[in-house]
Protein backbone atom coordinates (compact mmCIF):
# COMPACT_ATOMS: atom_id res chain seq x y z
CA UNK A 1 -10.30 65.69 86.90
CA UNK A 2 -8.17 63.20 85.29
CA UNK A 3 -11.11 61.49 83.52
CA UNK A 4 -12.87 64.65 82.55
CA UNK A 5 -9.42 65.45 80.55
CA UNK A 6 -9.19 62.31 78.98
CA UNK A 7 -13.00 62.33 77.67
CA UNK A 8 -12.13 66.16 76.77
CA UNK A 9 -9.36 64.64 74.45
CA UNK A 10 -12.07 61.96 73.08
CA UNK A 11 -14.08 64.55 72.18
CA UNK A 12 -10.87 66.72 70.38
CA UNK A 13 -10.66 63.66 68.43
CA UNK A 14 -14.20 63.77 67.20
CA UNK A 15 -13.79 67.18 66.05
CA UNK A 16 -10.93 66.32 64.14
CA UNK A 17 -10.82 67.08 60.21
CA UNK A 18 -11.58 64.19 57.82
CA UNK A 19 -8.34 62.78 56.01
CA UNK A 20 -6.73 65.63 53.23
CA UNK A 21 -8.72 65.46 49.68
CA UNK A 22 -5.14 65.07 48.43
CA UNK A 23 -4.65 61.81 50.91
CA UNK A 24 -7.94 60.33 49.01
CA UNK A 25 -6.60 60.85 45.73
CA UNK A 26 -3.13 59.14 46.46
CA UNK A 27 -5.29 56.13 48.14
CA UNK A 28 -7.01 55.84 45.31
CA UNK A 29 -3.98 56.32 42.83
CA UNK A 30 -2.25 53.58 44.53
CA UNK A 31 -5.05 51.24 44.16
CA UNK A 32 -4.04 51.65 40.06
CA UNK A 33 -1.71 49.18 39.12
CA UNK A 34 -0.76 50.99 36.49
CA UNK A 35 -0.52 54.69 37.76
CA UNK A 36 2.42 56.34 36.30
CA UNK A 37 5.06 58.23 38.29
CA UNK A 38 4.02 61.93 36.58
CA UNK A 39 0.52 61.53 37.29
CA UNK A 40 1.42 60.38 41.42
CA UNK A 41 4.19 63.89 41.23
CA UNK A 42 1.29 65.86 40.26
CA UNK A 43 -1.13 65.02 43.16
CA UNK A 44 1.43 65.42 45.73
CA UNK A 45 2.52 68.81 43.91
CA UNK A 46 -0.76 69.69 45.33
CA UNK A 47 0.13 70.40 48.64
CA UNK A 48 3.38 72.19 48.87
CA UNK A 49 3.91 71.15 52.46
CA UNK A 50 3.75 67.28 51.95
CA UNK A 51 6.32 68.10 49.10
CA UNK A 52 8.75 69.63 51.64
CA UNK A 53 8.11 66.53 54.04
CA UNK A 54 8.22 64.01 51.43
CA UNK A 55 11.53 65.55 49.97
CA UNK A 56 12.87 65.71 53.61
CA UNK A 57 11.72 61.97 54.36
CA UNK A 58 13.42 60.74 51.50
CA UNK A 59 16.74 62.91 52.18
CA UNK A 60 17.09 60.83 55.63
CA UNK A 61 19.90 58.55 56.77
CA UNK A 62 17.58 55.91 56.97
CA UNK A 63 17.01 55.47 53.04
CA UNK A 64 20.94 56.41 51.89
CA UNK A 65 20.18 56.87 48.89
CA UNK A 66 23.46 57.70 46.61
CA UNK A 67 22.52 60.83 45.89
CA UNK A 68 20.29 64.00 47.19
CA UNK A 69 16.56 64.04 46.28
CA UNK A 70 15.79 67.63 44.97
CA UNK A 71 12.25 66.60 43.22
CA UNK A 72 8.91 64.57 44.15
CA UNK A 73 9.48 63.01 40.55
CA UNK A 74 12.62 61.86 41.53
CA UNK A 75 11.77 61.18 44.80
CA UNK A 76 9.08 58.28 43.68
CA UNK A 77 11.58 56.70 40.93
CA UNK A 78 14.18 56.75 43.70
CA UNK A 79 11.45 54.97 46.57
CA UNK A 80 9.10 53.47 44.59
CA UNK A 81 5.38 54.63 44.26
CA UNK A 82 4.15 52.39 46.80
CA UNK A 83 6.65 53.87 49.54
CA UNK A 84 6.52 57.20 48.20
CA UNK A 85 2.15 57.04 48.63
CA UNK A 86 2.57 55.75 52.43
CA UNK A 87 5.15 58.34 53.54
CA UNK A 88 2.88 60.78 51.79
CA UNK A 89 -0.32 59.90 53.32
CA UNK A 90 1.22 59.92 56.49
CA UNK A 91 2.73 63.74 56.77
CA UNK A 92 -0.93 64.14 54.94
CA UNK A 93 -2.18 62.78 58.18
CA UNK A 94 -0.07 64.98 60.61
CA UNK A 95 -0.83 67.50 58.58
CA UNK A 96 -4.22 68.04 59.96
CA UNK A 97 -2.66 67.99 63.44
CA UNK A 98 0.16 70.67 62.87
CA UNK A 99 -0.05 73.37 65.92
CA UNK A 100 -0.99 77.80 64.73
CA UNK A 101 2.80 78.90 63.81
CA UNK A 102 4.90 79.92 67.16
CA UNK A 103 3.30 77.41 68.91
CA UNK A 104 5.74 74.97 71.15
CA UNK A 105 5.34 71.55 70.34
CA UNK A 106 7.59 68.21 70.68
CA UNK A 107 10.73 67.88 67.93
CA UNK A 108 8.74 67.04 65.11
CA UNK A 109 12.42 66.12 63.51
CA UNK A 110 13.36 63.75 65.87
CA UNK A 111 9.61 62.46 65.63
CA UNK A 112 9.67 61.72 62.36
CA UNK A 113 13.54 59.79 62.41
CA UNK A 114 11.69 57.86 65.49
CA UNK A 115 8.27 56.60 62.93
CA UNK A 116 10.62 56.06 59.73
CA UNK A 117 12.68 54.36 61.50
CA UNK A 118 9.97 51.65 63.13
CA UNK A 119 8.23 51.50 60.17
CA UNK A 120 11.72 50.01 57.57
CA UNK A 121 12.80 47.88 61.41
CA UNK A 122 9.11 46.99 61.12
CA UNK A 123 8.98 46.08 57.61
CA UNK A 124 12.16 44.16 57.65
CA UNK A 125 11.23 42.04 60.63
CA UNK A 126 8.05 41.03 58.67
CA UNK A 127 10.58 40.16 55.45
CA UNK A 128 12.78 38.12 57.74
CA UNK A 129 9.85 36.69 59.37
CA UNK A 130 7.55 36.05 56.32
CA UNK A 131 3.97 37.52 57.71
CA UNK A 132 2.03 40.45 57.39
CA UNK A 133 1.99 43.07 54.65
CA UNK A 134 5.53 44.36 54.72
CA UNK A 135 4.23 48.13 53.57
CA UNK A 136 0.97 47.95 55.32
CA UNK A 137 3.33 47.27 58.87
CA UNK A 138 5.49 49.71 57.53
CA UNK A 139 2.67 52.66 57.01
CA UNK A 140 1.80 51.80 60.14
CA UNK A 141 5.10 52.39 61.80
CA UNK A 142 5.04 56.02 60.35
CA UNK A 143 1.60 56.53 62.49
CA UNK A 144 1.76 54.41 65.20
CA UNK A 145 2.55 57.62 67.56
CA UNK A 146 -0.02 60.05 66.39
CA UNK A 147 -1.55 60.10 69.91
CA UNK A 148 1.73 61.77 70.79
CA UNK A 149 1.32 64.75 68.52
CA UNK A 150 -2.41 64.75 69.61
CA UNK A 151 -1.57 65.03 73.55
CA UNK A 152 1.32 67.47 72.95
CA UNK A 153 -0.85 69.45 70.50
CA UNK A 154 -3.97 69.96 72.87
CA UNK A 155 -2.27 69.49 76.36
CA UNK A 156 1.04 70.96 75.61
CA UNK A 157 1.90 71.64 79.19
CA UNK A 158 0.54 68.22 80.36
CA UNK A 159 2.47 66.59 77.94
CA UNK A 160 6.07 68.16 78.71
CA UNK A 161 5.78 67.75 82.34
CA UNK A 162 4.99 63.99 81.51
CA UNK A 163 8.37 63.22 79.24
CA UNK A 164 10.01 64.97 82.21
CA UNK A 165 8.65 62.80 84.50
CA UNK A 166 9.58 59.99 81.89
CA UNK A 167 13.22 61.36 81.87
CA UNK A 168 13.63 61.96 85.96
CA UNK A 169 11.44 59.45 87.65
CA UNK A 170 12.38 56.18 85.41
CA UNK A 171 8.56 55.67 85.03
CA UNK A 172 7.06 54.55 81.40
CA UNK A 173 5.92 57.73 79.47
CA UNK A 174 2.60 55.86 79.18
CA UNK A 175 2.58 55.70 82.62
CA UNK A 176 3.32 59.46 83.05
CA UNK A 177 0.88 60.25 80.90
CA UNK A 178 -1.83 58.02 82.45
CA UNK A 179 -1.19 59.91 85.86
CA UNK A 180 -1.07 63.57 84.27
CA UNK A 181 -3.30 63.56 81.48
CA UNK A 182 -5.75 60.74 82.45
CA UNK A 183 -4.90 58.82 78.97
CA UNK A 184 -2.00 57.30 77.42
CA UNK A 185 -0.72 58.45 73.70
CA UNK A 186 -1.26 54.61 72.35
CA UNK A 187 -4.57 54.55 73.77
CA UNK A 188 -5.14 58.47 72.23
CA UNK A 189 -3.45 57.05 68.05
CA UNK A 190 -6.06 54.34 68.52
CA UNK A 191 -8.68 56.15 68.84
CA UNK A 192 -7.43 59.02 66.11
CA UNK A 193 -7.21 55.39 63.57
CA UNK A 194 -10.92 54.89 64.21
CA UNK A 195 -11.80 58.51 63.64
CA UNK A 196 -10.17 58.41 59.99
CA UNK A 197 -11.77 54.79 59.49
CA UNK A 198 -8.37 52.93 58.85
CA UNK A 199 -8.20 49.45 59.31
CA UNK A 200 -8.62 47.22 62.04
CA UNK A 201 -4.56 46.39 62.33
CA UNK A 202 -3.47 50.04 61.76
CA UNK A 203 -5.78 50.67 65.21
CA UNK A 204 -4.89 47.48 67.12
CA UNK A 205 -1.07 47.91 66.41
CA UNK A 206 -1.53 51.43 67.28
CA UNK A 207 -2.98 51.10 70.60
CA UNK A 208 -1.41 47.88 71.83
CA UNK A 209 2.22 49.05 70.74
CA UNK A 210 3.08 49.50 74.58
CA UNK A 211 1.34 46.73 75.92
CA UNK A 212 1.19 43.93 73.01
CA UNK A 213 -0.54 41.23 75.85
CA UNK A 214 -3.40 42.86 75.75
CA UNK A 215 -3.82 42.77 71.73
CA UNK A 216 -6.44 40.52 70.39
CA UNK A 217 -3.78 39.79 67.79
CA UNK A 218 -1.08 39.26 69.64
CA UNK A 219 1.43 38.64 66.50
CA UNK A 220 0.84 41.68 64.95
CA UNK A 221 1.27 43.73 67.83
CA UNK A 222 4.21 42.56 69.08
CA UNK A 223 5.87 42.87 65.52
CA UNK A 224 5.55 46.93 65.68
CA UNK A 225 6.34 46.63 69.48
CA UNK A 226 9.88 45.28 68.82
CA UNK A 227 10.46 47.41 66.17
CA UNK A 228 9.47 50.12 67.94
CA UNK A 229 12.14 49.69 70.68
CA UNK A 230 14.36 48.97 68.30
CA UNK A 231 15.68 52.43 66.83
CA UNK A 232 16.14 53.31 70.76
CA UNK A 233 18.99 51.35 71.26
């Protein structure tokens, strides 16, 4: 039963929509090295839900900035348009996985403080540590734990009972979700990383984030598995 669910949610992941036209365009716009701030506003004007998200990102504790954000212009002079394009491109990308409206789902608040937070712990311990791409490790903090809003989206039920067993029995919420569900979420966001085509370290990092040993690139996981524990404490 167990492994007819989990190659159920394989397939749910094949059916999934291709990455947001709007997503594309910021890609692309980021690749300019001389895109202006007005023209980057404009494309994320496009979608008036990313603008919400992107404007409620960059109101967080975790940026303090001195004063309150109240447009996507300011917004990208206040984060920079490299920063700016990730966190967009990201809420792009959960986006597609949003549940119909009166749906219950997992606190998509405290979800997004958890994936902000990994990705600046992330970026600074890449800074401090001089590897990697410090944005590329920092994008990938804000996706790493997609396969969490794919369980909860298409086994809601599943999924609850497993962060109570999480909670109750002391037992890994991988682990409760390999015994419920018949997959784990890390496992799930690798496979989601594939399906949009990202790069090899955004899937890696992904799916070896709870168990960096078994990375072929062991650095690189274990950098987004520290940070990720570290906003915990």
């Amino acid at each position: 039963m167990m492994h007819d669910f989990a190659r159920k949610v394989e397939q749910v992941i094949n059916l999934l929509p291709p990455i947001p036209v709007v997503m594309t365009e910021l890609i692309g716009a980021l690749d300019d090295e001389n895109v202006q701030i007005g023209i980057l506003a404009k494309i994320i004007s496009k979608d008036p839900m990313m603008s919400m998200n992107v404007l409620k990102v960059a109101n967080s504790a975790f940026y303090k900035l001195p004063r309150k954000v109240s447009t996507i212009d300011h917004a990208v002079k206040m984060l920079g348009i490299t920063e700016i394009t990730m966190i967009c491109v990201a809420c792009g990308a959960y986006q597609t996985l949003v549940p119909p409206p009166d749906t219950e789902t997992l606190d998509l608040d405290e979800f997004w403080r958890h994936s902000v937070a990994t990705g600046i712990v992330g970026r600074r311990l890449c800074h401090e540590l001089e590897i990697l791409d410090h944005n590329v490790v920092y994008f990938i903090g804000l996706l790493h734990d997609v396969g969490k809003v794919i369980l909860d989206r298409y086994a809601h039920d599943l999924y609850k009972l497993a962060v109570k067993v999480t909670r109750e029995k002391n037992v890994s919420l991988c682990e409760a979700e390999r015994r419920l569900i018949g997959e784990s979420h890390d496992q799930v966001g690798g496979w989601v990383m594939e399906k949009w085509s990202l790069p090899w370290m955004f899937v890696d990092a992904t799916r070896y984030h709870h168990n960096v040993w078994a990375s072929p690139e062991d650095r690189k996981a274990a950098i987004k598995t520290f940070a990720r524990q570290l906003p915990l404490f």
